[in-house]
N, C-alpha and C. Protein backbone atom coordinates (compact mmCIF):
# COMPACT_ATOMS: atom_id res chain seq x y z
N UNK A 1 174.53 -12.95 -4.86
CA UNK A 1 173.65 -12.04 -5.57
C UNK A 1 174.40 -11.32 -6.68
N UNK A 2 175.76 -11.14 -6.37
CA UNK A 2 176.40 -10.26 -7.39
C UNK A 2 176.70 -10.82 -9.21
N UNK A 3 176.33 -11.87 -9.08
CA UNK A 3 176.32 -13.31 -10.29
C UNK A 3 174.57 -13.23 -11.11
N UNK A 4 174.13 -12.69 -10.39
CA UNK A 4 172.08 -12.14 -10.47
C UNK A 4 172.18 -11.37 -11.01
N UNK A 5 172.19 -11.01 -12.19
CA UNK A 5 171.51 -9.26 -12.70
C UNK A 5 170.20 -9.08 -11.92
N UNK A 6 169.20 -10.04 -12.19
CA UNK A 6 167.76 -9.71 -11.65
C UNK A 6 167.59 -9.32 -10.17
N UNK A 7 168.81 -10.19 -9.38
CA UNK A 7 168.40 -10.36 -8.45
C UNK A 7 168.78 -8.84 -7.78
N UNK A 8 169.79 -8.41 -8.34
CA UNK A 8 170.60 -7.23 -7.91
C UNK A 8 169.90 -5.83 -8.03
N UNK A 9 169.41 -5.89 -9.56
CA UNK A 9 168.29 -5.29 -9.51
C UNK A 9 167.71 -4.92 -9.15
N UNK A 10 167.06 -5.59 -8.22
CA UNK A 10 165.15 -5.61 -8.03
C UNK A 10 165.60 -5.37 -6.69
N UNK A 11 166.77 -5.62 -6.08
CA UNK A 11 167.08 -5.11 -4.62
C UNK A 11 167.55 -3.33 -4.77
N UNK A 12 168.25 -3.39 -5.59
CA UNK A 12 168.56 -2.00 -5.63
C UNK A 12 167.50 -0.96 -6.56
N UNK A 13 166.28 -1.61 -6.74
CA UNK A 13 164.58 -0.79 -6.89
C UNK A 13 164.71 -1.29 -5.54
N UNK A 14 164.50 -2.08 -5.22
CA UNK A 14 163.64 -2.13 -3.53
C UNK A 14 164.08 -0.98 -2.56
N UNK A 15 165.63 -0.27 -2.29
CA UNK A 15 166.56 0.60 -1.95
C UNK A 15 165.68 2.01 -2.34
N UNK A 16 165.57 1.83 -3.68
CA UNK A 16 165.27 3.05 -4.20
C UNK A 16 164.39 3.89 -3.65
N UNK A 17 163.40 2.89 -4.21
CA UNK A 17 162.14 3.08 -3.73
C UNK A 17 162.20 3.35 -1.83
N UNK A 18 162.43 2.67 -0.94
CA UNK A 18 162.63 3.13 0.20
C UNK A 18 162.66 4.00 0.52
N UNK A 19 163.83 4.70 -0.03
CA UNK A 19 164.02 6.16 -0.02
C UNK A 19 162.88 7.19 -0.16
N UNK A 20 162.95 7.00 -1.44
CA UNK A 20 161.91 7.56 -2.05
C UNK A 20 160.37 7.77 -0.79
N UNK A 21 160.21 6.62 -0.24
CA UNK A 21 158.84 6.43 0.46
C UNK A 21 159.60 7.13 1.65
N UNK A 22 160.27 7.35 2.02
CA UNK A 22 160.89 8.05 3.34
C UNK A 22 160.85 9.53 3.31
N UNK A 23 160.96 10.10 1.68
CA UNK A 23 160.80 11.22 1.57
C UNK A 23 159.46 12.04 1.31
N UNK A 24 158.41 10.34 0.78
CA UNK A 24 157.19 10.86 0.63
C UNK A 24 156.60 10.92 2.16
N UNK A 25 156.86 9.88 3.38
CA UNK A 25 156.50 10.19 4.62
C UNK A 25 157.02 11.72 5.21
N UNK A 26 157.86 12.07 5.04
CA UNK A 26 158.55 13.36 5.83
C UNK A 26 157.41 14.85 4.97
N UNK A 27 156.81 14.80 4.34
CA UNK A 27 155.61 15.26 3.18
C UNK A 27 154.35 14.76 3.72
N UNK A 28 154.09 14.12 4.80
CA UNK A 28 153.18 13.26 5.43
C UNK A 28 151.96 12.33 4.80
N UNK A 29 152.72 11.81 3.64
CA UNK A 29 151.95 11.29 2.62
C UNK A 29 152.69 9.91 3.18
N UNK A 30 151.17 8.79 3.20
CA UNK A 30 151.75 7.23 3.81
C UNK A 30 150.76 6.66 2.99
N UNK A 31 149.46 7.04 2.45
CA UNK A 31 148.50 6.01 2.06
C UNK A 31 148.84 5.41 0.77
N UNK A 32 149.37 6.25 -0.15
CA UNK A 32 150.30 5.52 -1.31
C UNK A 32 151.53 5.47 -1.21
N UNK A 33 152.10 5.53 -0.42
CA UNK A 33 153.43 5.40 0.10
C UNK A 33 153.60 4.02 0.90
N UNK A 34 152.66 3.86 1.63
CA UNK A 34 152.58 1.85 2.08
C UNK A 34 152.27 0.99 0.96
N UNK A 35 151.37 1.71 0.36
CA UNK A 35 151.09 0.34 -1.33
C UNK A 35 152.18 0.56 -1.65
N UNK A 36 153.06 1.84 -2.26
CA UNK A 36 154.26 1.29 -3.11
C UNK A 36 155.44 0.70 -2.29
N UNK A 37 155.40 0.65 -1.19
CA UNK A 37 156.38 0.19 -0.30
C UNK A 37 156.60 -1.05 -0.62
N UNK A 38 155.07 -1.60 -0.28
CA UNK A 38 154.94 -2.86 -0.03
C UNK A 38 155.16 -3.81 -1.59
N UNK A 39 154.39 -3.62 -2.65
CA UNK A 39 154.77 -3.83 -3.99
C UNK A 39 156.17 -3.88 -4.76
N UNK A 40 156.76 -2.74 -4.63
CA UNK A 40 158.30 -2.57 -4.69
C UNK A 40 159.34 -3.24 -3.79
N UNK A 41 158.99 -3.63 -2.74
CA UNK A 41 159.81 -4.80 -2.12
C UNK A 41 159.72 -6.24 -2.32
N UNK A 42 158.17 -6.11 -2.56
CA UNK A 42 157.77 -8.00 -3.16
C UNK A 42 158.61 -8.26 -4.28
N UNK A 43 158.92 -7.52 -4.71
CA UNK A 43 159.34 -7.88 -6.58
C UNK A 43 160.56 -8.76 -5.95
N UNK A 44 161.44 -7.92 -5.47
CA UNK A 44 162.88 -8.56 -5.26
C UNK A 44 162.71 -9.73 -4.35
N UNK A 45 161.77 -10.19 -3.27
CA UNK A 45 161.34 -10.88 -2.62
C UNK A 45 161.03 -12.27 -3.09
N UNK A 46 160.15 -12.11 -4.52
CA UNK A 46 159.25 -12.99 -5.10
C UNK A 46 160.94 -13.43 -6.14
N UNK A 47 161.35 -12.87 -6.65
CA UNK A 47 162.67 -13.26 -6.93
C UNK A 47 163.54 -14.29 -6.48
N UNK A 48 164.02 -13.85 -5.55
CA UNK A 48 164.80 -14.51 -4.25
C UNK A 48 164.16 -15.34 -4.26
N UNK A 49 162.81 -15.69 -4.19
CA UNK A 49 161.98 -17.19 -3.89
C UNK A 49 162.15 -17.45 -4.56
N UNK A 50 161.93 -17.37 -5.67
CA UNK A 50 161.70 -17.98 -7.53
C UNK A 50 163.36 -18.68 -7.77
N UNK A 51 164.55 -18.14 -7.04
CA UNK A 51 165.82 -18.32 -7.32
C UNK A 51 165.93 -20.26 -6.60
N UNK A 52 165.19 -19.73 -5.53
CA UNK A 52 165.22 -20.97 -4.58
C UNK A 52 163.96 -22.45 -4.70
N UNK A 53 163.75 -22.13 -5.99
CA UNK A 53 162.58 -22.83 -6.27
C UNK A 53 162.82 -24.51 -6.30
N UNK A 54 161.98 -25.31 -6.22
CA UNK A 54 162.34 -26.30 -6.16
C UNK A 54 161.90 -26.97 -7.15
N UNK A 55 160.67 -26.54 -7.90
CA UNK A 55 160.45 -26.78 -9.35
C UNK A 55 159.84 -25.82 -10.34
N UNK A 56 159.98 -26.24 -11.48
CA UNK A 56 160.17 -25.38 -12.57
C UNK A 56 158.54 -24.64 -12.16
N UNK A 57 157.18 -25.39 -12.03
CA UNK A 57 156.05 -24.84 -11.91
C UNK A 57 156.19 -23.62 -10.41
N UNK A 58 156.65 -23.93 -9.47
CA UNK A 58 156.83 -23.15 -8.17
C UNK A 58 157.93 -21.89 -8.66
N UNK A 59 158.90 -21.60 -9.59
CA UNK A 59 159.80 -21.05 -9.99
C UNK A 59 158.62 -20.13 -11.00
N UNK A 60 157.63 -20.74 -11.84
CA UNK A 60 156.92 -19.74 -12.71
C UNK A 60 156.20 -19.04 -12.06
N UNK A 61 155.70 -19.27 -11.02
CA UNK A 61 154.48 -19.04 -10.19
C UNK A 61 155.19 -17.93 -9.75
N UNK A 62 156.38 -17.83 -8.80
CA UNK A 62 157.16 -16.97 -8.07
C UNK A 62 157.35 -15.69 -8.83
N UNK A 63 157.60 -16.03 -9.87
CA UNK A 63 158.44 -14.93 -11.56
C UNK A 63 157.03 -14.35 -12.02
N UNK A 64 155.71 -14.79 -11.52
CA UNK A 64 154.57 -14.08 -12.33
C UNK A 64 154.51 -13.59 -11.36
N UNK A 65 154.12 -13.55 -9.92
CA UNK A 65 153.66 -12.65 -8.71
C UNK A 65 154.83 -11.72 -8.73
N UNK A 66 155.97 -11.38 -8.99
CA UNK A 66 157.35 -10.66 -9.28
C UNK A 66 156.72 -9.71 -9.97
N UNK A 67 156.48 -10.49 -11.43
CA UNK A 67 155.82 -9.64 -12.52
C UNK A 67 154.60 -8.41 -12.13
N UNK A 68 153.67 -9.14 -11.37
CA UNK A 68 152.48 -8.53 -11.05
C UNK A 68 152.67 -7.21 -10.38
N UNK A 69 154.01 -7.77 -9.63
CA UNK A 69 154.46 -6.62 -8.04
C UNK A 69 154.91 -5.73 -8.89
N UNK A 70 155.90 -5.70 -10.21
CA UNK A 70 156.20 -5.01 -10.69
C UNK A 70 155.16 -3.49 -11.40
N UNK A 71 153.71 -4.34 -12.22
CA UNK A 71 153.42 -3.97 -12.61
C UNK A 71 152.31 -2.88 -11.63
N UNK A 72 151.81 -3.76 -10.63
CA UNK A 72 151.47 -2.30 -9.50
C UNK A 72 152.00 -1.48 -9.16
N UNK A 73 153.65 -1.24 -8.97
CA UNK A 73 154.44 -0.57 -8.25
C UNK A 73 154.44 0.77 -9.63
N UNK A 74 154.73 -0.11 -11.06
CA UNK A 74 154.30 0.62 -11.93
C UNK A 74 153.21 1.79 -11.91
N UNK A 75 151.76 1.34 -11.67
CA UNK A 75 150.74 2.03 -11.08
C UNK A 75 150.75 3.35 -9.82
N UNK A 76 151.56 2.49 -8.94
CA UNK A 76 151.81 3.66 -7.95
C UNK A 76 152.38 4.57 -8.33
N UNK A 77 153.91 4.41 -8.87
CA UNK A 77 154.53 5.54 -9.64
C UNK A 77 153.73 6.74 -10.24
């Protein structure tokens, strides 16, 4: 992973964010705190797949649902 900018990345948002949702639970806030959980971890997820792709169409597919996760997590923010 350390050879990944992206990949490194999107794990250390995934970290972040964790946190972050740990501090919004202890505030007893979970209902937007599970959407961004869940969104902000796909990204780096959909990555990691996309890395392991086996073709170029399964590799775009992976990198747009990435994209998407990104852009909800965006939303939650």
């Amino acid at each position: 992973m350390k050879d990944n900018l992206i990949m490194r990345k999107t794990f250390d948002f995934s970290v972040k964010i964790t946190g972050l949702v740990m501090l919004l639970r202890m505030k007893k806030e979970t209902i937007i705190s599970k959407q961004l959980l869940r969104s902000a971890t796909s990204i780096g997820a959909n990555v990691t797949e996309a890395s392991a792709a086996l073709t170029r169409k399964e590799f775009i597919l992976k990198m747009s649902i990435a994209s998407n996760e990104a852009r909800e997590s965006a939303y939650w923010l």
